[in-house]
Structure formats: C-alpha cells, structure tokens
C-alpha atoms as a PDB file:
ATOM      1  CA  UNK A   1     -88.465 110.844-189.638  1.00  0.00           C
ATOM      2  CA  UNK A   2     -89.961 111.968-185.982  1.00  0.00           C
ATOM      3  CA  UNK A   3     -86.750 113.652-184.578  1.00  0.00           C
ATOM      4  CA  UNK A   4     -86.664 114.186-180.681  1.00  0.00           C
ATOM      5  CA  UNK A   5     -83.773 116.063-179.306  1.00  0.00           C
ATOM      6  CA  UNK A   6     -83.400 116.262-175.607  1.00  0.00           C
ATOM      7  CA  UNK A   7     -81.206 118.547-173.674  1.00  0.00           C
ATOM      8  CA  UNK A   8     -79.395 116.715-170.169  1.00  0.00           C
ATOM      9  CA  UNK A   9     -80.898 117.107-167.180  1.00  0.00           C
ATOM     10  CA  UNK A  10     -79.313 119.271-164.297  1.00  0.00           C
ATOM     11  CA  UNK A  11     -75.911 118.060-163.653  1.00  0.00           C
ATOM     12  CA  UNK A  12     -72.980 118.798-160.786  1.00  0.00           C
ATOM     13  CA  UNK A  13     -71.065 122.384-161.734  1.00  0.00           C
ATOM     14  CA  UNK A  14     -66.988 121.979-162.428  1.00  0.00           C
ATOM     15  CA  UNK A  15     -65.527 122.062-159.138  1.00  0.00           C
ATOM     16  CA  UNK A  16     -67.855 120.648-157.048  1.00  0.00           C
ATOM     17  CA  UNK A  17     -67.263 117.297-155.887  1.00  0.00           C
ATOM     18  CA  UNK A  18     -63.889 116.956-156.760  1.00  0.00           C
ATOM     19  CA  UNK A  19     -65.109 117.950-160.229  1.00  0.00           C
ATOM     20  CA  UNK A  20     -62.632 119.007-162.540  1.00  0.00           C
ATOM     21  CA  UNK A  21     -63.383 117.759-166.418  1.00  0.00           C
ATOM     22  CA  UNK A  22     -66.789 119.422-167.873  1.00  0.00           C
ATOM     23  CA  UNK A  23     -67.136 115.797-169.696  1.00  0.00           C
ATOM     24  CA  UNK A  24     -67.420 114.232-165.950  1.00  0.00           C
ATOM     25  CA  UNK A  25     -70.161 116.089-164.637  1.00  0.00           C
ATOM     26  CA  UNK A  26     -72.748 113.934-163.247  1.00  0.00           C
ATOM     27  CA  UNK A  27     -76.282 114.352-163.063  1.00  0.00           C
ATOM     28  CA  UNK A  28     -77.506 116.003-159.797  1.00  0.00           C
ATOM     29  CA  UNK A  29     -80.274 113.729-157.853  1.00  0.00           C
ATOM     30  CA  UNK A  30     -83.035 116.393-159.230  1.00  0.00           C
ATOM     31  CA  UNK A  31     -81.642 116.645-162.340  1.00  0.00           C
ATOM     32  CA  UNK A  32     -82.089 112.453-162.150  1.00  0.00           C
ATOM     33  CA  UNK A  33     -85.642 113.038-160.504  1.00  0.00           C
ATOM     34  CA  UNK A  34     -86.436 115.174-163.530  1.00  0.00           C
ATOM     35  CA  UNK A  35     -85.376 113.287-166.331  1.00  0.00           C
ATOM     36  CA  UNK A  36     -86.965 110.206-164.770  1.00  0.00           C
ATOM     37  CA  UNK A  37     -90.357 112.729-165.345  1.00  0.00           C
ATOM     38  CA  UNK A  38     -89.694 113.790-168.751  1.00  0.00           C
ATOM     39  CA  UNK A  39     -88.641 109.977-169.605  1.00  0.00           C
ATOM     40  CA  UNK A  40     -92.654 109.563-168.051  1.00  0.00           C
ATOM     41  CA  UNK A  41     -94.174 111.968-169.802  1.00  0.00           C
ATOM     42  CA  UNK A  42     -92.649 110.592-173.281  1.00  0.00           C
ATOM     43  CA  UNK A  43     -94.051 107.172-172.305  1.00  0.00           C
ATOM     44  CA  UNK A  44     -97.553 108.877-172.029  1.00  0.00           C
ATOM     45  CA  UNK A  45     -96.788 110.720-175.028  1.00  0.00           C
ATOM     46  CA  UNK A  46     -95.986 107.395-176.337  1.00  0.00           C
ATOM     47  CA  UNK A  47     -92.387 108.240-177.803  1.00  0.00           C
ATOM     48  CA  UNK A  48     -90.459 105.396-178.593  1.00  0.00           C
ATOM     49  CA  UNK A  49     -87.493 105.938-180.391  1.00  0.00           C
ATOM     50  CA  UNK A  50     -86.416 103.343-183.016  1.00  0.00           C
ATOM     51  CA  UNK A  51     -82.642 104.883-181.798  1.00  0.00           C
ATOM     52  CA  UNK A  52     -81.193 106.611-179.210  1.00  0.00           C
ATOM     53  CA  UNK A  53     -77.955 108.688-179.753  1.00  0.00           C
ATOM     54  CA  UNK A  54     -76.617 110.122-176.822  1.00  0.00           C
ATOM     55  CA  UNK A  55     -73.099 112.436-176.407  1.00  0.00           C
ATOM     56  CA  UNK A  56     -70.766 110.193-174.485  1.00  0.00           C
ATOM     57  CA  UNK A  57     -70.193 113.070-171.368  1.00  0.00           C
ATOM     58  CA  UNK A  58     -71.569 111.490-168.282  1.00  0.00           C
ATOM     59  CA  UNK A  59     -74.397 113.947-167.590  1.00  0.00           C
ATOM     60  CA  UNK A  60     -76.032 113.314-170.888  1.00  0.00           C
ATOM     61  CA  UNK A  61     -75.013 109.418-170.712  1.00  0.00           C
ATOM     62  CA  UNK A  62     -77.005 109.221-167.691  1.00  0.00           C
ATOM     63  CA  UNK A  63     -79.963 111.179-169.051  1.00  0.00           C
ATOM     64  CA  UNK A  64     -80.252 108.874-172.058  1.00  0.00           C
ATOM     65  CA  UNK A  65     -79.581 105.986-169.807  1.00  0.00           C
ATOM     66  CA  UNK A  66     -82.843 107.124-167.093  1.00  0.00           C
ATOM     67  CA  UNK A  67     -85.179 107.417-170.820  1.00  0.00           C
ATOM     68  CA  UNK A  68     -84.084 104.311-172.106  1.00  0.00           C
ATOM     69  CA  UNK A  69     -84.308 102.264-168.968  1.00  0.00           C
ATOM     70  CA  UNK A  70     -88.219 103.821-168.030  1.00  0.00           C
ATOM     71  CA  UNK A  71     -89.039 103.188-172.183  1.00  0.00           C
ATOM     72  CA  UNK A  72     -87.970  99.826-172.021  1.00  0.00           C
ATOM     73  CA  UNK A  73     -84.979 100.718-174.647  1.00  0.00           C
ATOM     74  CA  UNK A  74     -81.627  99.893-173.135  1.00  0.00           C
ATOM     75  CA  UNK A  75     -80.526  98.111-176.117  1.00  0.00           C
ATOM     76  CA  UNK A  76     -81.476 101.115-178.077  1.00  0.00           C
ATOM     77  CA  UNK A  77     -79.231 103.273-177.090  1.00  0.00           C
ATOM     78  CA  UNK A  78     -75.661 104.151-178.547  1.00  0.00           C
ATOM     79  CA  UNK A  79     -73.281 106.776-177.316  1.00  0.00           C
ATOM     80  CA  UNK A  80     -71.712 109.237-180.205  1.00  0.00           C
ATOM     81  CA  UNK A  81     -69.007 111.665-180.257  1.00  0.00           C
ATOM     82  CA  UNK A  82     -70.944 113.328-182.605  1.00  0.00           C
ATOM     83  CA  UNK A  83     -73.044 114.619-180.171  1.00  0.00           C
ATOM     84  CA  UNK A  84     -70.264 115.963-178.127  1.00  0.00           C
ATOM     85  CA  UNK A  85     -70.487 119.796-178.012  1.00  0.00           C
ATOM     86  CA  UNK A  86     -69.242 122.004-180.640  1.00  0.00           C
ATOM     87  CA  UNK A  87     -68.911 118.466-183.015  1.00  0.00           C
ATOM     88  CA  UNK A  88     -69.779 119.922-187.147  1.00  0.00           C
ATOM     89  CA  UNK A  89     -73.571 119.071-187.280  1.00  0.00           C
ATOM     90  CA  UNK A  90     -73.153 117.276-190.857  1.00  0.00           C
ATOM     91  CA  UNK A  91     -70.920 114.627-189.300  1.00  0.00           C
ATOM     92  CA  UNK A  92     -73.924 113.961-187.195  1.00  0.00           C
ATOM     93  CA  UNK A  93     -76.430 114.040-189.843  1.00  0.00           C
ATOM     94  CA  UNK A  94     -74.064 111.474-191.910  1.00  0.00           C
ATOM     95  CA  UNK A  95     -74.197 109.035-189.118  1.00  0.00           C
ATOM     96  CA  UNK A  96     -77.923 109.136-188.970  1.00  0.00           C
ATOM     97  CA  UNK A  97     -77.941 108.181-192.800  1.00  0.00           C
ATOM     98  CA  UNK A  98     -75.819 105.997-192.566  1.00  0.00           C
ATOM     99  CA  UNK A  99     -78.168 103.784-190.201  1.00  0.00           C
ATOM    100  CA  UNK A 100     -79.738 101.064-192.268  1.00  0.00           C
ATOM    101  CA  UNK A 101     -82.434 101.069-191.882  1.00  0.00           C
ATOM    102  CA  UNK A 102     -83.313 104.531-191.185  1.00  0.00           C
ATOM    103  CA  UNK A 103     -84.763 105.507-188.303  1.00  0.00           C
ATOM    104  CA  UNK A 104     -87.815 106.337-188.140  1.00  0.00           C
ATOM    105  CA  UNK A 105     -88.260 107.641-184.271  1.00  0.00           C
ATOM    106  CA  UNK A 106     -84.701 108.916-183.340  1.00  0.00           C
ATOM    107  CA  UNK A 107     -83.648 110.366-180.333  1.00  0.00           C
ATOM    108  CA  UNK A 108     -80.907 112.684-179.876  1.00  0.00           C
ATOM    109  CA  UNK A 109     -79.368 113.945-175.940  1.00  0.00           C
ATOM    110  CA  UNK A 110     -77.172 116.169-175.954  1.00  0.00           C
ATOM    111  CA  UNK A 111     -75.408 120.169-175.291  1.00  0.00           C
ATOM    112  CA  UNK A 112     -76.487 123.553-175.373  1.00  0.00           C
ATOM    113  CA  UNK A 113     -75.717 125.611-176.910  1.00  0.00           C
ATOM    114  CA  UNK A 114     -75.247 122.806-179.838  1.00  0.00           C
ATOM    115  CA  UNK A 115     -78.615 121.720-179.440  1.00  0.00           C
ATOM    116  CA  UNK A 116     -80.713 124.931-180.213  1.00  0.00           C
ATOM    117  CA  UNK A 117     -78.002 125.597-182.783  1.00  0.00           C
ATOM    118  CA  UNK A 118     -79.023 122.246-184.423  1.00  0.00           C
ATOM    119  CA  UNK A 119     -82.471 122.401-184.021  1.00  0.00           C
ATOM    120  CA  UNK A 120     -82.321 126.243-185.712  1.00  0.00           C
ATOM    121  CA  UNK A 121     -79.952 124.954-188.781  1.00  0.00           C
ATOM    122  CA  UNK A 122     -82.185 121.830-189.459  1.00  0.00           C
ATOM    123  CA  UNK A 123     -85.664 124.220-189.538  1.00  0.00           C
ATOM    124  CA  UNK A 124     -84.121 127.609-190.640  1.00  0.00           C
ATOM    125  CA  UNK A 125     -81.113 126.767-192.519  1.00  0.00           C
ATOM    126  CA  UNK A 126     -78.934 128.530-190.271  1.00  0.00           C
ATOM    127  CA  UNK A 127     -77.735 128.177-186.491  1.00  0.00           C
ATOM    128  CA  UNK A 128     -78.899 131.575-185.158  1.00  0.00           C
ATOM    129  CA  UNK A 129     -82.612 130.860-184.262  1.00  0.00           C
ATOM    130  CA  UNK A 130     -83.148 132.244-180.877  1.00  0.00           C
ATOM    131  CA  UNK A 131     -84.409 128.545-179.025  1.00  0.00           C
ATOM    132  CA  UNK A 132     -83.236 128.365-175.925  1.00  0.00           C
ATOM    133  CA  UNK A 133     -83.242 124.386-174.373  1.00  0.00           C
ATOM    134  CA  UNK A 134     -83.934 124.132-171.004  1.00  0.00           C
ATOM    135  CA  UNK A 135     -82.119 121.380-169.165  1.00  0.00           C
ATOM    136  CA  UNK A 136     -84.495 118.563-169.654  1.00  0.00           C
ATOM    137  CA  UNK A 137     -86.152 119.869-172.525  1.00  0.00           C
ATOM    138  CA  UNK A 138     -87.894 118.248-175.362  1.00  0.00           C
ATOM    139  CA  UNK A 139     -88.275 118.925-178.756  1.00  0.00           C
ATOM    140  CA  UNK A 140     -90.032 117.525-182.027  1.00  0.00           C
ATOM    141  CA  UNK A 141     -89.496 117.759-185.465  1.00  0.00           C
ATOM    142  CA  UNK A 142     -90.263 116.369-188.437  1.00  0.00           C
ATOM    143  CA  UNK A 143     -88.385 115.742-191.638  1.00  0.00           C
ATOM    144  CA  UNK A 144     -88.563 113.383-195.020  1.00  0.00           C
ATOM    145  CA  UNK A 145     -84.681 113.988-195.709  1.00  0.00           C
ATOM    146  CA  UNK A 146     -82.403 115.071-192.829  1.00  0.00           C
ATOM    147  CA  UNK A 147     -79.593 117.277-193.982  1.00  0.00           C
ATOM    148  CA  UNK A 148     -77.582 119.464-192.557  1.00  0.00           C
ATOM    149  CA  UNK A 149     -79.422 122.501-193.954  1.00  0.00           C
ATOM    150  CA  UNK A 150     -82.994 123.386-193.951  1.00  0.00           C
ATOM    151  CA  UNK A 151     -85.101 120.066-193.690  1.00  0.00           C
ATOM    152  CA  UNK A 152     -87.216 120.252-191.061  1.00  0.00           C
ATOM    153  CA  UNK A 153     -90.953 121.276-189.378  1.00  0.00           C
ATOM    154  CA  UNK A 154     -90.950 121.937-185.806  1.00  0.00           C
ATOM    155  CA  UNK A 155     -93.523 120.313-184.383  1.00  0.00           C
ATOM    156  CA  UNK A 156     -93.276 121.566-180.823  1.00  0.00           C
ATOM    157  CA  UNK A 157     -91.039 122.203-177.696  1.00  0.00           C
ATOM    158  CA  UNK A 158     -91.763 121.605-174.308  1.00  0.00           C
ATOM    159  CA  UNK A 159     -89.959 122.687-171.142  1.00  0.00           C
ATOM    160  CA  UNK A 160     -88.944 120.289-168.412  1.00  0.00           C
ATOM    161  CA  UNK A 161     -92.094 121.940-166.649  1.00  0.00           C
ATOM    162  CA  UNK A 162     -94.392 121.074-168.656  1.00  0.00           C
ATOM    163  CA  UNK A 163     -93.009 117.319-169.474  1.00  0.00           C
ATOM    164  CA  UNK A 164     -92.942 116.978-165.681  1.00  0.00           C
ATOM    165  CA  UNK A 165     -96.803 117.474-165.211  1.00  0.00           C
ATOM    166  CA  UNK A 166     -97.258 114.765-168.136  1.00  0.00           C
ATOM    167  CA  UNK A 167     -95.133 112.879-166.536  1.00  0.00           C
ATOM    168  CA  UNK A 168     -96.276 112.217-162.727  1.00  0.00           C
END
C-alpha cells in the first residue's frame, strides 16, 4: 500500500472570528490557496488515492475537500473520527483493513501532533520520531501489511514549499 498522509492547511486561530471550538476552525484563504498547490503538485506527481480519509474538524474537511475536488475524487473521500486528534492509532489502522478491497493508494488528512506521531509508530515502532509536519505537508510511505507497529518505509516528505513549486 502507497500511504500519503497530509497535514491541514493553515486554518483561523480559536478566537478569531467568533471562533470558539478548535474542531470549527476554518481554513484561512492562504491556507486554501496552499492546499489548492499541494492538491497541484500531487496531480503532477500523479497521486491518486484509491481513498481518502479525512478527520471530520472543518479545517482538515476542507483540505481533503480542495485535493479531492482538483484530483477529480469527490466521491472518494470519507470523513473519520479516527482521524480526529489524539484518536488510538490501531482503531485507525483497523478501519483501513477493514476496507474491502484494500486500498491500494490511501490518503490520510489530518492533526499534528497525531500525524508525525503516526507516521514515527508505523516506520519506527514507536511515536517519538522527531518529524515535524508542516501545515500542508506531504508524506509517503510504503507498506505490504499496515499495523499499528513497525510496518512501514518512508519514502519521502515534502514541505508545503516544496509541493507549492510542483504545483504552480
């Protein structure tokens, strides 16, 4: 399985706006600039996920939403509690192995610090790998039997930067 995990893009701080549930926080109109880039630069990169899994808070909603829509893969996408932040990682990895068929291309959006702590358990074995996910950032990696335990290659990880000059 080709595992992508994206991190939201840059969303309105609690308080602002009226603001007052961290689950409500919408994307700001760069953060929605810059996703629409990285969701560019994966259609050069030609990413397309068999699945999209997104947490259901509104900032990462709307990031998942901006990919799908520029990939052509509305119908794709699913939102999961699972990916809400702090969730145990092996209820996440049972609901991707649960999918029949498997995915093959999956795409996960999501939280820091859950994210990195994911990406370190899955290549590591244990959540304290020092990856740090920039809002908007990408990552790759590659497994034959996701677990929630050391599984996985990393194949790279690219910062919202560098997607962003793919992607124009």
């Amino acid at each position: 399985m080709d595992l992508y995990i994206l991190r939201h893009g840059l969303a309105t701080e609690l308080g602002e706006q009226g603001i007052t549930d961290d689950e409500d926080r919408p994307l700001t109109p760069k953060g929605e600039r810059r996703i629409h880039f990285v969701a560019e630069a994966m259609r050069e990169m030609e990413i397309e996920p068999d699945l999209i899994l997104s947490s259901p808070y509104l900032r990462a909603r709307q990031t998942a939403e901006v990919v799908a829509d520029v990939l052509g893969l509305r119908k794709r996408l699913k939102l999961v509690a699972e990916l809400e932040p702090s969730r145990p990682f092996g209820r996440l990895v049972n609901l991707i192995n649960g999918y029949k068929p498997a995915p093959r291309k999956l795409l996960l959006v999501g939280h820091e610090p859950s994210l990195s702590s994911l990406i370190s358990l899955l290549i590591s074995g244990a959540p304290g790998l020092e990856i740090q996910m920039k809002k908007g950032g990408l990552c790759h990696l590659s497994t034959e039997n996701l677990r929630a335990a050391r599984c996985a290659r990393l194949e790279w990880l690219l910062h919202p930067r560098q997607l962003s000059v793919l992607g124009r």
